[in-house]
N, C-alpha and C. Protein backbone atom coordinates (compact mmCIF):
# COMPACT_ATOMS: atom_id res chain seq x y z
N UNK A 1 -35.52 25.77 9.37
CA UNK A 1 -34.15 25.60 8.93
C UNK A 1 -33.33 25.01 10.06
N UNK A 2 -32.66 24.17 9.87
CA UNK A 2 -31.67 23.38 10.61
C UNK A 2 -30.52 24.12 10.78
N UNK A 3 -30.26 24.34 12.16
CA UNK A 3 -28.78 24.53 12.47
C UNK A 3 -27.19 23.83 12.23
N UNK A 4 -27.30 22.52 11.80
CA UNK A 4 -26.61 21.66 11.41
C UNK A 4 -26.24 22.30 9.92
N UNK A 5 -24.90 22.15 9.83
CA UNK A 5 -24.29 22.07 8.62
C UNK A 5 -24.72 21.22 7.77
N UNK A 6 -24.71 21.32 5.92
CA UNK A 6 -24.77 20.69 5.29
C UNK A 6 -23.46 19.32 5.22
N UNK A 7 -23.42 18.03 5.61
CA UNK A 7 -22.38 17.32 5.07
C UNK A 7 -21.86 17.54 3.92
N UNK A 8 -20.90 17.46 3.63
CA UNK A 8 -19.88 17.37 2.35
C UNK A 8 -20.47 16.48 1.26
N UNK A 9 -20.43 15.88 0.51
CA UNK A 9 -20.36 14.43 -0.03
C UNK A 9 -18.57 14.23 0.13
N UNK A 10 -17.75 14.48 -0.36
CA UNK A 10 -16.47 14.17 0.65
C UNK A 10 -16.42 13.62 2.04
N UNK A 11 -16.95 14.03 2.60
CA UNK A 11 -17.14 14.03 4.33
C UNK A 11 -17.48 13.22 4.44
N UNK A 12 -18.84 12.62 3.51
CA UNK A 12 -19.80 11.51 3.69
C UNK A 12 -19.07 9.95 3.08
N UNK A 13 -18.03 10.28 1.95
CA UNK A 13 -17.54 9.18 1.59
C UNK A 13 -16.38 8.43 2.59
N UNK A 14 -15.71 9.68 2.84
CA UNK A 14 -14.08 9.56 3.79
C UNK A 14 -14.97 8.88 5.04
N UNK A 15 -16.60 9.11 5.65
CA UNK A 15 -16.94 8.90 6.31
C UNK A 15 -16.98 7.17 6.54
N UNK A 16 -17.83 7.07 5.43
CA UNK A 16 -18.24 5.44 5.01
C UNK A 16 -17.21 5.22 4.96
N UNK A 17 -16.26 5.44 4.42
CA UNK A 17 -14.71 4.30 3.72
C UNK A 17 -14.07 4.01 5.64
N UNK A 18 -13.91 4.79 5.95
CA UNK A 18 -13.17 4.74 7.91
C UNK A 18 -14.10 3.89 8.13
N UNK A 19 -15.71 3.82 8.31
CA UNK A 19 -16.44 2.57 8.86
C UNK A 19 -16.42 1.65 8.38
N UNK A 20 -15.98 1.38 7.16
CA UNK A 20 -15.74 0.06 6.82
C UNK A 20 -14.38 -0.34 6.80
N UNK A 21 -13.53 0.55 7.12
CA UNK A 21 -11.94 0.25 6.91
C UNK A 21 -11.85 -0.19 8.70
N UNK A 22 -12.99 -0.17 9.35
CA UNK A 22 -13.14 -0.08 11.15
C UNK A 22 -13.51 -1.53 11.18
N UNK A 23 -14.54 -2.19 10.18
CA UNK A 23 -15.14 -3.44 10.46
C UNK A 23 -14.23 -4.45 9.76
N UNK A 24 -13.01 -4.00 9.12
CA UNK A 24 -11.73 -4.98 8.75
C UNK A 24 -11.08 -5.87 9.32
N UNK A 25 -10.06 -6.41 8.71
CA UNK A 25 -9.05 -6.87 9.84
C UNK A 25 -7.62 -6.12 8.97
N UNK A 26 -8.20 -5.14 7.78
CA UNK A 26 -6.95 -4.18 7.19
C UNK A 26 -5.95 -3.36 8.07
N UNK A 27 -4.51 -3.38 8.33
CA UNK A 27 -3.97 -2.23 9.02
C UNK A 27 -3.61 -1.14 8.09
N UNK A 28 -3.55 -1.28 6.85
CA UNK A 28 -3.57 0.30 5.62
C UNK A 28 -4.28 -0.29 4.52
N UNK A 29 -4.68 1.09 4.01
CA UNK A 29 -5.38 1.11 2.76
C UNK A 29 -5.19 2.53 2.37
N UNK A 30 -4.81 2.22 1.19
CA UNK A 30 -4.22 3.40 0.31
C UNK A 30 -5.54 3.43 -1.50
N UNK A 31 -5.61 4.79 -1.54
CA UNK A 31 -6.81 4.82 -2.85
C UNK A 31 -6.01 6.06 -3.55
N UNK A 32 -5.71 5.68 -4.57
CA UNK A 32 -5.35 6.57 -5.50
C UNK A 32 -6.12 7.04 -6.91
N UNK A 33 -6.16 7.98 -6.97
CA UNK A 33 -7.18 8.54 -8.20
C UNK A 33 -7.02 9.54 -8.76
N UNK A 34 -6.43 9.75 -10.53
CA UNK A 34 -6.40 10.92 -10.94
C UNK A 34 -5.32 12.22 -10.02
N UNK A 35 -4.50 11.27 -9.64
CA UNK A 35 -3.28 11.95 -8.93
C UNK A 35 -3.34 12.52 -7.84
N UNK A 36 -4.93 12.32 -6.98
CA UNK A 36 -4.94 12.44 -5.42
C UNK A 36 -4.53 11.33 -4.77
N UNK A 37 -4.41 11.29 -3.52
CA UNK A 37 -4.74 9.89 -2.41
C UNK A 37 -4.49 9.84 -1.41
N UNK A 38 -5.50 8.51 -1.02
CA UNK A 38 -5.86 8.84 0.59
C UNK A 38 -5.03 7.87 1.24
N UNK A 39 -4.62 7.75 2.45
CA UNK A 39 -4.22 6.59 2.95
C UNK A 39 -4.92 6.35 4.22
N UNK A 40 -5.25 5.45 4.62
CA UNK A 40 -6.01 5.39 6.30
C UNK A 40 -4.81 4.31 7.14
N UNK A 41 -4.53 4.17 7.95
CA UNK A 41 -3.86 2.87 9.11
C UNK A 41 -4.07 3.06 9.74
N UNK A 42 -3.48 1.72 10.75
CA UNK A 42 -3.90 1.61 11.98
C UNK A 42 -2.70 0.55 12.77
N UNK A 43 -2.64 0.52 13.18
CA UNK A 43 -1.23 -0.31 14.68
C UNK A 43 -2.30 -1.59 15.00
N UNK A 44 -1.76 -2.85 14.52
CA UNK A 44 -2.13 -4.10 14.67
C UNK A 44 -1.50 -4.72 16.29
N UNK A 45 -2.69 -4.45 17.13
CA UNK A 45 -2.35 -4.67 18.52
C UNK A 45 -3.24 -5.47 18.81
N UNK A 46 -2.75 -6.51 20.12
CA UNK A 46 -3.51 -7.80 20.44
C UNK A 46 -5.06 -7.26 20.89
N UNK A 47 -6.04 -7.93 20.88
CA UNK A 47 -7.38 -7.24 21.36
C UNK A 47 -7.40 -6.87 22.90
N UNK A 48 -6.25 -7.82 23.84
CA UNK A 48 -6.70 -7.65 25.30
C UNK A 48 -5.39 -6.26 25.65
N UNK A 49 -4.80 -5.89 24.58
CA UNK A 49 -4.11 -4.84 24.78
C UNK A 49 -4.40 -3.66 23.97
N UNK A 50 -5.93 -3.58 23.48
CA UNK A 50 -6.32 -2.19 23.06
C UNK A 50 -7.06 -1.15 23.96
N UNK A 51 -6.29 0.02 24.41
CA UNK A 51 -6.91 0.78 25.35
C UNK A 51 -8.26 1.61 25.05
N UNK A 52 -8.52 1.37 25.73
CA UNK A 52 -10.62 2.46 25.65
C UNK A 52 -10.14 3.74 25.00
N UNK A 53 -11.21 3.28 24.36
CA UNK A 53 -10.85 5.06 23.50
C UNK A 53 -11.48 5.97 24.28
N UNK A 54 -11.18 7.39 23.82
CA UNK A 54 -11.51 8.79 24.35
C UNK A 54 -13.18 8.96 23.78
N UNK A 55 -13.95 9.49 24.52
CA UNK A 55 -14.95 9.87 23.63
C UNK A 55 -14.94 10.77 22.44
N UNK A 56 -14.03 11.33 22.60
CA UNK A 56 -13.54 12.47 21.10
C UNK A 56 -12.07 11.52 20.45
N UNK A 57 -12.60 11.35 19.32
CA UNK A 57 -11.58 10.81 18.49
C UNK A 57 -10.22 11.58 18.68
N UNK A 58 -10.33 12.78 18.68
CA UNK A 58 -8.77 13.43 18.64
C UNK A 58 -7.86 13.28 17.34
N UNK A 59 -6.55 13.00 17.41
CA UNK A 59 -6.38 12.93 16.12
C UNK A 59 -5.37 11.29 15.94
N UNK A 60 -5.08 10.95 14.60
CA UNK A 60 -4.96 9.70 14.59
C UNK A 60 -3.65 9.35 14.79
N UNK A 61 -3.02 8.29 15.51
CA UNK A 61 -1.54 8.43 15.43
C UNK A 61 -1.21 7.31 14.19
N UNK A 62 -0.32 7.57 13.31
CA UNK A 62 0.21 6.47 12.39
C UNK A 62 1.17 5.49 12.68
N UNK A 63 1.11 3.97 12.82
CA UNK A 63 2.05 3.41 12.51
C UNK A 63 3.47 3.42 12.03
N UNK A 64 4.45 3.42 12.66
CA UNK A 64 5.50 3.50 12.05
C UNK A 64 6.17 2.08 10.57
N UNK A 65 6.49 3.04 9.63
CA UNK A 65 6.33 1.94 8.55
C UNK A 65 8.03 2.10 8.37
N UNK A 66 8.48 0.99 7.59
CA UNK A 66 10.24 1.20 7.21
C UNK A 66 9.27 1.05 5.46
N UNK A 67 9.56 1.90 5.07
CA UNK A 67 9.17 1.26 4.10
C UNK A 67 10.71 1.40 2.88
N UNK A 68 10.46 0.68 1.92
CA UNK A 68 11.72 0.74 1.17
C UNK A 68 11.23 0.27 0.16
N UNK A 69 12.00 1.36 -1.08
CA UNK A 69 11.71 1.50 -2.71
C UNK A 69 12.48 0.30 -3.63
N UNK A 70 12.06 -0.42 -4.37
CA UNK A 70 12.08 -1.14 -5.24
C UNK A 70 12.68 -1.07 -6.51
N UNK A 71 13.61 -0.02 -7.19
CA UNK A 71 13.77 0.66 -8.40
C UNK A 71 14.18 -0.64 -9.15
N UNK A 72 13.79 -0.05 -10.60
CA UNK A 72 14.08 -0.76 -11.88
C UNK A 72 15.64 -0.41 -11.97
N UNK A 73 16.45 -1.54 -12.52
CA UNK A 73 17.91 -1.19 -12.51
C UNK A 73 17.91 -1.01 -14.27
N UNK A 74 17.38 -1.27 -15.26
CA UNK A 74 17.54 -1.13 -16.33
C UNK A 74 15.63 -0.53 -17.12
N UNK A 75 16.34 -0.21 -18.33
CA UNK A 75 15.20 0.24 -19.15
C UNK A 75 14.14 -0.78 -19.49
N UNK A 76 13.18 -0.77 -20.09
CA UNK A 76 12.18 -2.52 -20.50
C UNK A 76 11.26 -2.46 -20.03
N UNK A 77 10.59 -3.85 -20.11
CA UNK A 77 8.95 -3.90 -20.37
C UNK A 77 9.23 -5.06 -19.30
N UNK A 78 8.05 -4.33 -18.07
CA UNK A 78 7.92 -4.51 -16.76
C UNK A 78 6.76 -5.66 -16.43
N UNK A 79 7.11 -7.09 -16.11
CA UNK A 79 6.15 -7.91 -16.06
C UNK A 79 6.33 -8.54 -14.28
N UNK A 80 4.71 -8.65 -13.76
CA UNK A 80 4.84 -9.55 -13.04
C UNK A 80 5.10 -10.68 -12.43
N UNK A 81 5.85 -11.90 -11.65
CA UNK A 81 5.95 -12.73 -11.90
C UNK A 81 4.74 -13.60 -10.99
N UNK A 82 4.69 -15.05 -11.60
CA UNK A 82 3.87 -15.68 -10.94
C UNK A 82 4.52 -16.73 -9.86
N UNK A 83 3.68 -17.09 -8.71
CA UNK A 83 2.27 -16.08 -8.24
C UNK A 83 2.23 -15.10 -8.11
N UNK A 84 1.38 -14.13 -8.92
CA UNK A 84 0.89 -12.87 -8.77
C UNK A 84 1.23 -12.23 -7.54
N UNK A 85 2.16 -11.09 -7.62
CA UNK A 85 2.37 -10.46 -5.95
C UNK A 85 1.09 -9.91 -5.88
N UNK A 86 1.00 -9.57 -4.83
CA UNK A 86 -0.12 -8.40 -4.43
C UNK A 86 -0.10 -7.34 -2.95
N UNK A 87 -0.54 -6.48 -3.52
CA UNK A 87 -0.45 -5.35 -2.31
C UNK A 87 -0.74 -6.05 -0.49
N UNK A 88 -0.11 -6.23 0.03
CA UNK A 88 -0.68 -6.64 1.40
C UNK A 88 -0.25 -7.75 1.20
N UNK A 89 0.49 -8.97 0.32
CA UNK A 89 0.95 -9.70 0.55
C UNK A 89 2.36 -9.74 1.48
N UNK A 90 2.67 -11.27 2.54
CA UNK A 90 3.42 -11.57 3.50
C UNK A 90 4.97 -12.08 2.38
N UNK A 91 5.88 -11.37 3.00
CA UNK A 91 6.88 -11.79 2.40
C UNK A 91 8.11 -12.63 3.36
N UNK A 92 8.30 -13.88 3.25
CA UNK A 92 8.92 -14.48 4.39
C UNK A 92 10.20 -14.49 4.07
N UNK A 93 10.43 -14.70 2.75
CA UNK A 93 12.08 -14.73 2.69
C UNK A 93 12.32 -13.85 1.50
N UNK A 94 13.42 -13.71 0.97
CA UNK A 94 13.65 -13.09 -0.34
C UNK A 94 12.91 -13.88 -1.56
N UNK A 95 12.29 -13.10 -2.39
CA UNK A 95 11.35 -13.73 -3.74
C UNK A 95 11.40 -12.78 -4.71
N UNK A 96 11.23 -13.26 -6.02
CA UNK A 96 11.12 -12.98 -7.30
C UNK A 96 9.80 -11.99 -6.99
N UNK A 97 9.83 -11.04 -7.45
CA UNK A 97 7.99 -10.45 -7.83
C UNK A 97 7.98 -9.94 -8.82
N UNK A 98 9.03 -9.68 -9.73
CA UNK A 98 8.55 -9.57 -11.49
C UNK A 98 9.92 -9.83 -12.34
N UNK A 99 9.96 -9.55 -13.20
CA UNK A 99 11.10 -9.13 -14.21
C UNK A 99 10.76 -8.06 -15.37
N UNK A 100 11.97 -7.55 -15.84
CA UNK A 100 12.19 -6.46 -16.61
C UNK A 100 12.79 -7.01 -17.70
N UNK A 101 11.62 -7.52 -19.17
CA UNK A 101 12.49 -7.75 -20.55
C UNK A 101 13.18 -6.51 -20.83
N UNK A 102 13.99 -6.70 -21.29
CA UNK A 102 14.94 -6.02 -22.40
C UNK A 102 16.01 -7.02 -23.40
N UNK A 103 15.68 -6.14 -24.41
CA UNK A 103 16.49 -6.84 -25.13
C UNK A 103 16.09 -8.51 -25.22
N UNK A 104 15.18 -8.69 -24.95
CA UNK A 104 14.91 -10.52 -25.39
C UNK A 104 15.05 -11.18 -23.85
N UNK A 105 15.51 -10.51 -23.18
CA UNK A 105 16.78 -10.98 -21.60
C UNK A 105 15.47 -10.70 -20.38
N UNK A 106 14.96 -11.61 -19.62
CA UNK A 106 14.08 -11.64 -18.60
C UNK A 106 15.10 -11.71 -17.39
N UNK A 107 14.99 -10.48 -16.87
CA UNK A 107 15.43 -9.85 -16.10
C UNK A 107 14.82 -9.59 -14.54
N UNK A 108 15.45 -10.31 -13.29
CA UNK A 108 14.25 -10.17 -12.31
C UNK A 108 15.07 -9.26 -11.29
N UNK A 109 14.12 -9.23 -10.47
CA UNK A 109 13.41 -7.95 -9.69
C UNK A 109 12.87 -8.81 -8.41
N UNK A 110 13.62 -8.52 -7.45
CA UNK A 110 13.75 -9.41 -6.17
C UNK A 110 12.91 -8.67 -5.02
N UNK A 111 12.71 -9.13 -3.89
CA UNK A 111 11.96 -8.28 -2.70
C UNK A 111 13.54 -8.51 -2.06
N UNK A 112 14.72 -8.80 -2.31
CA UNK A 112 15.99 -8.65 -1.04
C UNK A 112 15.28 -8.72 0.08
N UNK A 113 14.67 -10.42 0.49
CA UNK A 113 14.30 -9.74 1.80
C UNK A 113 13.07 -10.04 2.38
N UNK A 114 12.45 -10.66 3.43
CA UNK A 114 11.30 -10.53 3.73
C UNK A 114 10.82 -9.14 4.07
N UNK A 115 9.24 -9.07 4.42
CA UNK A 115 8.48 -7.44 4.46
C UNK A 115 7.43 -8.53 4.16
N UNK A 116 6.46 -7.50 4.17
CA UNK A 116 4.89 -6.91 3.57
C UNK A 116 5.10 -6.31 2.10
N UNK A 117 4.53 -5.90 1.45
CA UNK A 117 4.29 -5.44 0.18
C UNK A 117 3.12 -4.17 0.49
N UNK A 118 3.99 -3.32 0.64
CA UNK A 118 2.98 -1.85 0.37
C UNK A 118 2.22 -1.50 -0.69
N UNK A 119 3.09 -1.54 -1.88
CA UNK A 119 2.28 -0.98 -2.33
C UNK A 119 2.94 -1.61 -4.01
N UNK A 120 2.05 -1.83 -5.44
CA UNK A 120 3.11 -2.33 -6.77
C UNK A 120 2.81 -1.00 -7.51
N UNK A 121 3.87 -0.65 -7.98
CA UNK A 121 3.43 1.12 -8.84
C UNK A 121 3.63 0.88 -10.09
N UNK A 122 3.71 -0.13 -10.86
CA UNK A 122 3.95 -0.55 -11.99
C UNK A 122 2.72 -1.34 -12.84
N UNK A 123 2.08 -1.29 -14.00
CA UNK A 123 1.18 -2.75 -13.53
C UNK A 123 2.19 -3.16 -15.05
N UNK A 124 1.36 -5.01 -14.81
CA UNK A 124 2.33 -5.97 -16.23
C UNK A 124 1.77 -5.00 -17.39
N UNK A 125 3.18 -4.74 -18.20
CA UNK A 125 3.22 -4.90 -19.37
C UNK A 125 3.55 -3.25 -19.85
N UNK A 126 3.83 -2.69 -18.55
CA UNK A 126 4.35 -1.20 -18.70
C UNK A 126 5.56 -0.82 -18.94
N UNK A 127 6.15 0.13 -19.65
CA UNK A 127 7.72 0.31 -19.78
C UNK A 127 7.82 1.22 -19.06
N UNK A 128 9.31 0.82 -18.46
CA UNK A 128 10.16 1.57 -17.49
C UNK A 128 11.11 2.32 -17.65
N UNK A 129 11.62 3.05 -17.00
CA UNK A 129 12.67 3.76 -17.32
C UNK A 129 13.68 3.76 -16.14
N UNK A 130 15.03 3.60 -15.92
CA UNK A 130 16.16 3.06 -15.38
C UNK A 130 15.38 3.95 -14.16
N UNK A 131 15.87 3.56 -12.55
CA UNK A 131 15.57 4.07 -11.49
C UNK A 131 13.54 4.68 -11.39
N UNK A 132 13.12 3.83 -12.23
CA UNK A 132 11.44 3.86 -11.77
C UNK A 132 11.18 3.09 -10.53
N UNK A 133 10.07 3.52 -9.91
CA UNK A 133 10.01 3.08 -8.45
C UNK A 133 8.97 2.01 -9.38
N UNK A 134 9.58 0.50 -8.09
CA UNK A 134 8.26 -0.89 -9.03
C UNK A 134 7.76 -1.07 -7.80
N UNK A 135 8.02 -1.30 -6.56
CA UNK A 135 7.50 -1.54 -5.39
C UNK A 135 7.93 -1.01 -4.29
N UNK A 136 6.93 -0.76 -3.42
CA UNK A 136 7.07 -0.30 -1.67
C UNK A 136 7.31 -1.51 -0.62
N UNK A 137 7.95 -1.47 -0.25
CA UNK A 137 8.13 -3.15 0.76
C UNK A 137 8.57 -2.15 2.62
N UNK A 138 7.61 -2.82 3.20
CA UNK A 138 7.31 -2.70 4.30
C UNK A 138 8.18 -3.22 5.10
N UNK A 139 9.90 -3.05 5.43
CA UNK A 139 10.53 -4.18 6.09
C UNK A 139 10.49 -4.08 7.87
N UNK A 140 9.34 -3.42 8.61
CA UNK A 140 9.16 -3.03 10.28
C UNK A 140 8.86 -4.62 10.26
């Protein structure tokens, strides 16, 4: 009998997902499922300014994020606009990223703003309800 603990299968997945979230060039990744979720990051620093790590991982420090909520200003049926935003997309200036029909009336839904795009909590073709969160925008 082995002195070693049995691994988790948890342990073993969170394991794999960090080694491959390690061989990226991702600074977050967020997995949501059945109303858990994980998030992993990391601080996007030049390569000749990353310090030697510790031999013990220790614990992780997070990135500081600004992040800022997106709300629906009216009721309606929540569409994306094209080009397709997407999570991790670069936002350089202020842009369209969907609209809200109501009433016949295509209604948009702005990023105010350059950022990143955290995260879309909406997908096309869902109804909303006044003050629903539609997007996370990253403005650091």
């Amino acid at each position: 009998m082995s002195d070693e603990q049995p691994v988790s299968a948890i342990a073993r997945r969170v394991r794999a997902l960090a080694e491959l979230f390690a061989q990226t060039d991702l600074l977050r990744l967020r997995i949501e499922r059945e109303g858990e979720e994980i998030e992993l990051g990391r601080r996007a620093l030049h390569p000749d300014l990353v310090p030697e790590m510790p031999h013990d991982l220790g614990t992780l420090e997070a990135a500081p994020v600004r992040a800022e909520q997106i709300r629906a200003d009216l009721v309606g049926i929540f569409h994306l606009s094209r080009p397709l935003p997407s999570e991790g997309d670069l936002l350089e200036s202020d842009r369209e990223l969907a609209f809200i029909e109501a009433l016949g009336i295509r209604n948009p839904v702005r990023s105010h703003g350059p950022g990143r795009i955290l995260a879309i909590k909406r997908g096309d073709g869902d109804p909303v309800e006044y003050g629903a969160v539609l997007f996370e925008i990253d403005r650091g």
